[in-house]
PDB file of N, CA and C in Angstrom:
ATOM      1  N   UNK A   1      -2.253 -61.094   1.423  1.00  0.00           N
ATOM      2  CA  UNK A   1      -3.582 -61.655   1.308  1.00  0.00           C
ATOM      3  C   UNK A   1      -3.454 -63.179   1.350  1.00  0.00           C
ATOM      4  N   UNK A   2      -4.405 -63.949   1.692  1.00  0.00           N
ATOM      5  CA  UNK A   2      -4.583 -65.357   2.078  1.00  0.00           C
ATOM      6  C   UNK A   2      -4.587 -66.205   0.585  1.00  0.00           C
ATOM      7  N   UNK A   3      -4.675 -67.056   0.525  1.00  0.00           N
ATOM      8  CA  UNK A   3      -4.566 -68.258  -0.434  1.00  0.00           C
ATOM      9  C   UNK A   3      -5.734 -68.004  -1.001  1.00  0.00           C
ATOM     10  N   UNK A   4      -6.678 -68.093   0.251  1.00  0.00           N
ATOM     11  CA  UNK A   4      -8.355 -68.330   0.003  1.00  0.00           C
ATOM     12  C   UNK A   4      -9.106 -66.669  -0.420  1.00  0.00           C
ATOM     13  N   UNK A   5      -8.289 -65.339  -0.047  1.00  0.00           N
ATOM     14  CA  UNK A   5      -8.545 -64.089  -0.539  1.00  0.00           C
ATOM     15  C   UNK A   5      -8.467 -63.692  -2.084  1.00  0.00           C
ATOM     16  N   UNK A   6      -7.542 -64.185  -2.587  1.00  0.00           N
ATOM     17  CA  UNK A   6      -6.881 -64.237  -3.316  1.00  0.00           C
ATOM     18  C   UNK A   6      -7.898 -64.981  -4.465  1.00  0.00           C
ATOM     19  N   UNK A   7      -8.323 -66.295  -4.080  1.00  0.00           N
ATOM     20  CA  UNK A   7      -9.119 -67.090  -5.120  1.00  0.00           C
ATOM     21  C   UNK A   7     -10.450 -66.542  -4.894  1.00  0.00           C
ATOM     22  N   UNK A   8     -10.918 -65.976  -4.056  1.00  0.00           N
ATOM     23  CA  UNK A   8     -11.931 -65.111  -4.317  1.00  0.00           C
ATOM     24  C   UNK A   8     -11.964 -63.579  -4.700  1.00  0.00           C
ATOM     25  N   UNK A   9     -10.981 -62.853  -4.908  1.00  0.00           N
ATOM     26  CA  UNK A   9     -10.926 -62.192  -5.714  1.00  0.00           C
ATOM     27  C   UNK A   9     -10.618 -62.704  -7.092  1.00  0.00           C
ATOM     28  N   UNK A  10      -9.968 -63.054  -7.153  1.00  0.00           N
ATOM     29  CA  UNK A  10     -10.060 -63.714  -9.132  1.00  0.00           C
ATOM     30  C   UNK A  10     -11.133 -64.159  -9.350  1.00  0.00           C
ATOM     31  N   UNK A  11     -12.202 -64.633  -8.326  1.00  0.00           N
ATOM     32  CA  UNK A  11     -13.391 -65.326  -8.910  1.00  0.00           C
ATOM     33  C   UNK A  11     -14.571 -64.247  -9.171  1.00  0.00           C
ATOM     34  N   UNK A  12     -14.441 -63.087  -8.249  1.00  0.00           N
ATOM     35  CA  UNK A  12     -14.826 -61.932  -8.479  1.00  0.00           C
ATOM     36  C   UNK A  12     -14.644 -61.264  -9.610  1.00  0.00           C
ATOM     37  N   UNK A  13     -13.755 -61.287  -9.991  1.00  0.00           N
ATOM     38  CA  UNK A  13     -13.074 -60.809 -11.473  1.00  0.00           C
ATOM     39  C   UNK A  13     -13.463 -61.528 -12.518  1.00  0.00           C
ATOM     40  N   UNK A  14     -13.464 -62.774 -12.663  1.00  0.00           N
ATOM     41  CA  UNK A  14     -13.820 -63.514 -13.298  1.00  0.00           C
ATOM     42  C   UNK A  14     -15.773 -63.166 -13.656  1.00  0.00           C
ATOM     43  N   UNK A  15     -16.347 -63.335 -12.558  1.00  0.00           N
ATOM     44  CA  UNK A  15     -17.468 -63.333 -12.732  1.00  0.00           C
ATOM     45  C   UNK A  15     -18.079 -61.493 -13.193  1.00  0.00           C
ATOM     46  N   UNK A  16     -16.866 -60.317 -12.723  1.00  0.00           N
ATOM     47  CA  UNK A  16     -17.127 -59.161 -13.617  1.00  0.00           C
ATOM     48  C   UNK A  16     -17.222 -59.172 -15.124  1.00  0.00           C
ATOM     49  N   UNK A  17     -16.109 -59.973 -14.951  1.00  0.00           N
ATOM     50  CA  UNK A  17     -15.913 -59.753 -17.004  1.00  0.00           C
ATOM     51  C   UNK A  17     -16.930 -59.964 -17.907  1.00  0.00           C
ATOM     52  N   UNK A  18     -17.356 -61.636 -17.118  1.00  0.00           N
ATOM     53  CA  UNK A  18     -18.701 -62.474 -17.827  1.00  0.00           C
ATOM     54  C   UNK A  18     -19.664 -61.596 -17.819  1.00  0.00           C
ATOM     55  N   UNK A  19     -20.118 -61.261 -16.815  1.00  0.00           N
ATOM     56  CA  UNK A  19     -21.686 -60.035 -16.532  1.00  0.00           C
ATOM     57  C   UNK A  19     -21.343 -59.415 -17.187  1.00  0.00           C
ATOM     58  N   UNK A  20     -20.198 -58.295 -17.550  1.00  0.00           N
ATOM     59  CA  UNK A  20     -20.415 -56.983 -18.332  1.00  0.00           C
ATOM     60  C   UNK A  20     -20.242 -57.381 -19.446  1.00  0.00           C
ATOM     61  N   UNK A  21     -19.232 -58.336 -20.083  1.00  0.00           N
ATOM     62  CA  UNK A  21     -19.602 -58.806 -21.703  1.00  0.00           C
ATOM     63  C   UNK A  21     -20.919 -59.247 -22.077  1.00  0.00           C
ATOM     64  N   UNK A  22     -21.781 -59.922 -21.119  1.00  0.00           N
ATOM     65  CA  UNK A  22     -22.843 -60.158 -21.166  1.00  0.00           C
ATOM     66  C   UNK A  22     -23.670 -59.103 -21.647  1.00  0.00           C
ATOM     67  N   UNK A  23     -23.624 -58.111 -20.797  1.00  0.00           N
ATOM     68  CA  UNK A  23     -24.818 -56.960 -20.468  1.00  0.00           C
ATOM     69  C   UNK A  23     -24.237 -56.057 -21.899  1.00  0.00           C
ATOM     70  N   UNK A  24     -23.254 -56.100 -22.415  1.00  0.00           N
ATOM     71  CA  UNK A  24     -22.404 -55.150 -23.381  1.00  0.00           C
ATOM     72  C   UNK A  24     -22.169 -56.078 -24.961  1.00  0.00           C
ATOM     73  N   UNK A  25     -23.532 -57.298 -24.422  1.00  0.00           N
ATOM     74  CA  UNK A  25     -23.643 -58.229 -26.330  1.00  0.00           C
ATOM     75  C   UNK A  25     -22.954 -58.534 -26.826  1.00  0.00           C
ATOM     76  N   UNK A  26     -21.957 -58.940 -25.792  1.00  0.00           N
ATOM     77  CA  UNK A  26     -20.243 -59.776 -26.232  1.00  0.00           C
ATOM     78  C   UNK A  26     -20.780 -61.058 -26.210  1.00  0.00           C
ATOM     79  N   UNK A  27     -20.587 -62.096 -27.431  1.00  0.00           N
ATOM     80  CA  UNK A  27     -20.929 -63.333 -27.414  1.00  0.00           C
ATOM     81  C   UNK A  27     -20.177 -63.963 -26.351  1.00  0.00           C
ATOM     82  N   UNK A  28     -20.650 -65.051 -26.462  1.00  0.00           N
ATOM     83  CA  UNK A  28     -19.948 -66.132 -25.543  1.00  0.00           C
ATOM     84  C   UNK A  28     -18.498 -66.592 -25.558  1.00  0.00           C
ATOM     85  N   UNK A  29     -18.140 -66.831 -27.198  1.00  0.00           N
ATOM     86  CA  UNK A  29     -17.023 -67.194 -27.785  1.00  0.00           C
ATOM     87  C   UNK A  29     -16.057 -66.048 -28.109  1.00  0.00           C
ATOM     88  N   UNK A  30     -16.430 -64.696 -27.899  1.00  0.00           N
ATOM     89  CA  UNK A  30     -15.668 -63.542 -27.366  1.00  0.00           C
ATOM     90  C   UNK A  30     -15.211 -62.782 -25.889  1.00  0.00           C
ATOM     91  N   UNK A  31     -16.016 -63.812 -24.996  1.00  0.00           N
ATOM     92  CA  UNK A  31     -16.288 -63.439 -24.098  1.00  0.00           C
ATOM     93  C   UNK A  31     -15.158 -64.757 -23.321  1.00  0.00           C
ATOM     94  N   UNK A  32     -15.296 -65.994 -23.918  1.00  0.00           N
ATOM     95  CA  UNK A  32     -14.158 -66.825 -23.321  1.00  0.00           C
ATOM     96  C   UNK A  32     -13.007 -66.380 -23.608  1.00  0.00           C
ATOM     97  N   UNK A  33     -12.904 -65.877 -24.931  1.00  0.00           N
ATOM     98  CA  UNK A  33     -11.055 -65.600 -25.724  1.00  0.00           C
ATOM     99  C   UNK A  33     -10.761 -64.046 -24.874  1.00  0.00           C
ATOM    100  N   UNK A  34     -11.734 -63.169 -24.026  1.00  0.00           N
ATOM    101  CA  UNK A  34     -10.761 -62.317 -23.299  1.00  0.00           C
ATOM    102  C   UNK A  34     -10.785 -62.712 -21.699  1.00  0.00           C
ATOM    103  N   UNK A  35     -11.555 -63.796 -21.755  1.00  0.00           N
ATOM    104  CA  UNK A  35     -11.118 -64.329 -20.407  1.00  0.00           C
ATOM    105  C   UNK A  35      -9.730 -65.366 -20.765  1.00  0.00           C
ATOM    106  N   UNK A  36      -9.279 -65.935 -21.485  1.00  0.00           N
ATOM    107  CA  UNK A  36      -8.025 -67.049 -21.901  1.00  0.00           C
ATOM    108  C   UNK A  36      -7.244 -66.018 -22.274  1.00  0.00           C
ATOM    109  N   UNK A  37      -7.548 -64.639 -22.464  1.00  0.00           N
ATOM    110  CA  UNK A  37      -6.378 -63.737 -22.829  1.00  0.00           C
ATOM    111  C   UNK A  37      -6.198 -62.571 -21.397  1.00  0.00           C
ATOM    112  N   UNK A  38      -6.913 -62.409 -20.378  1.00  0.00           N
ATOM    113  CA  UNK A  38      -7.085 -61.794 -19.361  1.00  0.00           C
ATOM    114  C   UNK A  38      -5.643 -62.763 -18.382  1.00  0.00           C
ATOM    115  N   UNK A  39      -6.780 -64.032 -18.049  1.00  0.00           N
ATOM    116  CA  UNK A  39      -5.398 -64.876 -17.169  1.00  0.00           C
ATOM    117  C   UNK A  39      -4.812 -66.018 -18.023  1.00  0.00           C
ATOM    118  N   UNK A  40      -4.409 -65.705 -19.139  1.00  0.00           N
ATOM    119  CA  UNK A  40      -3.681 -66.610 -19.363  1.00  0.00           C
ATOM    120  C   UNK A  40      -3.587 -68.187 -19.740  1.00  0.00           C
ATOM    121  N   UNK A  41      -4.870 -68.554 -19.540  1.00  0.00           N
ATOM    122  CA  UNK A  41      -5.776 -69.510 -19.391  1.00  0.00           C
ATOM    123  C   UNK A  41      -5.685 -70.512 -20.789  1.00  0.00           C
ATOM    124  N   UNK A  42      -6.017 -72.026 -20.690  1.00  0.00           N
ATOM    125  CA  UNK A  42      -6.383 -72.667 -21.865  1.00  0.00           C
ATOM    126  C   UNK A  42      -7.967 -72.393 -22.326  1.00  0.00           C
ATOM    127  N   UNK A  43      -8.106 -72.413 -23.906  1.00  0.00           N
ATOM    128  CA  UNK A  43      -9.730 -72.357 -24.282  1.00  0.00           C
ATOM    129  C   UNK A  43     -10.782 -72.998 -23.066  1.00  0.00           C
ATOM    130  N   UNK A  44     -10.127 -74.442 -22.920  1.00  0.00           N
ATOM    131  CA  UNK A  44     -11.219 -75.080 -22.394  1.00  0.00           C
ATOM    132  C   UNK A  44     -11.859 -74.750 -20.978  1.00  0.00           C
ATOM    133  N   UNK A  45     -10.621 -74.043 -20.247  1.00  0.00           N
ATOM    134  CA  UNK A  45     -10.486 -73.425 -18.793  1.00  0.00           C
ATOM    135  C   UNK A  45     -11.027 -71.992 -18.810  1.00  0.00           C
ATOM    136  N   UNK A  46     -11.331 -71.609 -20.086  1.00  0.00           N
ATOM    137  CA  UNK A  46     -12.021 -70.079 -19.988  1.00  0.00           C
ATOM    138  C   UNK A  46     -13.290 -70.364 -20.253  1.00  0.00           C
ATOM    139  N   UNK A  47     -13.345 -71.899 -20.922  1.00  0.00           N
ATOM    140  CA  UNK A  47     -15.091 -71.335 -21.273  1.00  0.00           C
ATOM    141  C   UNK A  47     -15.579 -72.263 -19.931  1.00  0.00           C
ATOM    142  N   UNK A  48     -15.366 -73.020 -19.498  1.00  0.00           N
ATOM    143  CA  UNK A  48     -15.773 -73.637 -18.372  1.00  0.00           C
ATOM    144  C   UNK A  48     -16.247 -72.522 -17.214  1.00  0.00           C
ATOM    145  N   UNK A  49     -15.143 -70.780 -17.073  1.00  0.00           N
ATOM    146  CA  UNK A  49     -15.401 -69.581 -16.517  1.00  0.00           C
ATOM    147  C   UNK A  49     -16.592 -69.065 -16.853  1.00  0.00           C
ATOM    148  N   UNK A  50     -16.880 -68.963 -18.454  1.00  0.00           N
ATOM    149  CA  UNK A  50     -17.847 -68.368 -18.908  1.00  0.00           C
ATOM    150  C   UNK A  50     -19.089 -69.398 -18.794  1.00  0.00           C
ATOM    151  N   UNK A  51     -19.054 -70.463 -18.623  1.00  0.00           N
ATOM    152  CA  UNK A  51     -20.028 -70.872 -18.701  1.00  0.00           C
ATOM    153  C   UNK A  51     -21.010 -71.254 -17.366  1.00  0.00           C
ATOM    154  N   UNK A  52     -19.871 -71.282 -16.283  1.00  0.00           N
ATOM    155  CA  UNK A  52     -19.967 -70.718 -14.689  1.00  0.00           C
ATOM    156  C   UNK A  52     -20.834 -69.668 -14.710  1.00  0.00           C
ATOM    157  N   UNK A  53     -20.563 -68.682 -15.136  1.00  0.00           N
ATOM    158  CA  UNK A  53     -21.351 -67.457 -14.921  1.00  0.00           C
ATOM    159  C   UNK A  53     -22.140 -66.988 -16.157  1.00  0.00           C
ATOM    160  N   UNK A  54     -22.102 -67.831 -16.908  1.00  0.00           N
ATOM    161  CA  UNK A  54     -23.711 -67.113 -18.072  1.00  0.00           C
ATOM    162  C   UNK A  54     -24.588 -67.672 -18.077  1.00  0.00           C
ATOM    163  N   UNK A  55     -25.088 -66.447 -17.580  1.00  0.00           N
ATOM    164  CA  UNK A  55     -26.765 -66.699 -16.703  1.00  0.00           C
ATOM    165  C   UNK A  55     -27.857 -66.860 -17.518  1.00  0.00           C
TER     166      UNK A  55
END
């Protein structure tokens, strides 16, 4: 897969997690700590994810 496949699937992924913690009344601040525990991520780089996608 391509460089650019690749970062759009993780961004895909990324933006699953957010929607269904969302839709499933996972706060925000539970919702960053299994995205920083999903990839590995610093706090500040997960909530910047979550905050990308909470709508």
């Amino acid at each position: 897969m391509t460089k650019l496949g690749e970062m759009l699937v993780e961004d895909g992924i990324e933006k699953g997690i957010v929607e269904t913690c969302r839709e499933l009344g996972v706060s925000f601040d539970e919702t960053a700590k299994k995205i920083r525990q999903r990839f590995g991520i610093s706090e500040k780089e997960a909530r910047e994810i979550v905050r990308k996608y909470w709508f």
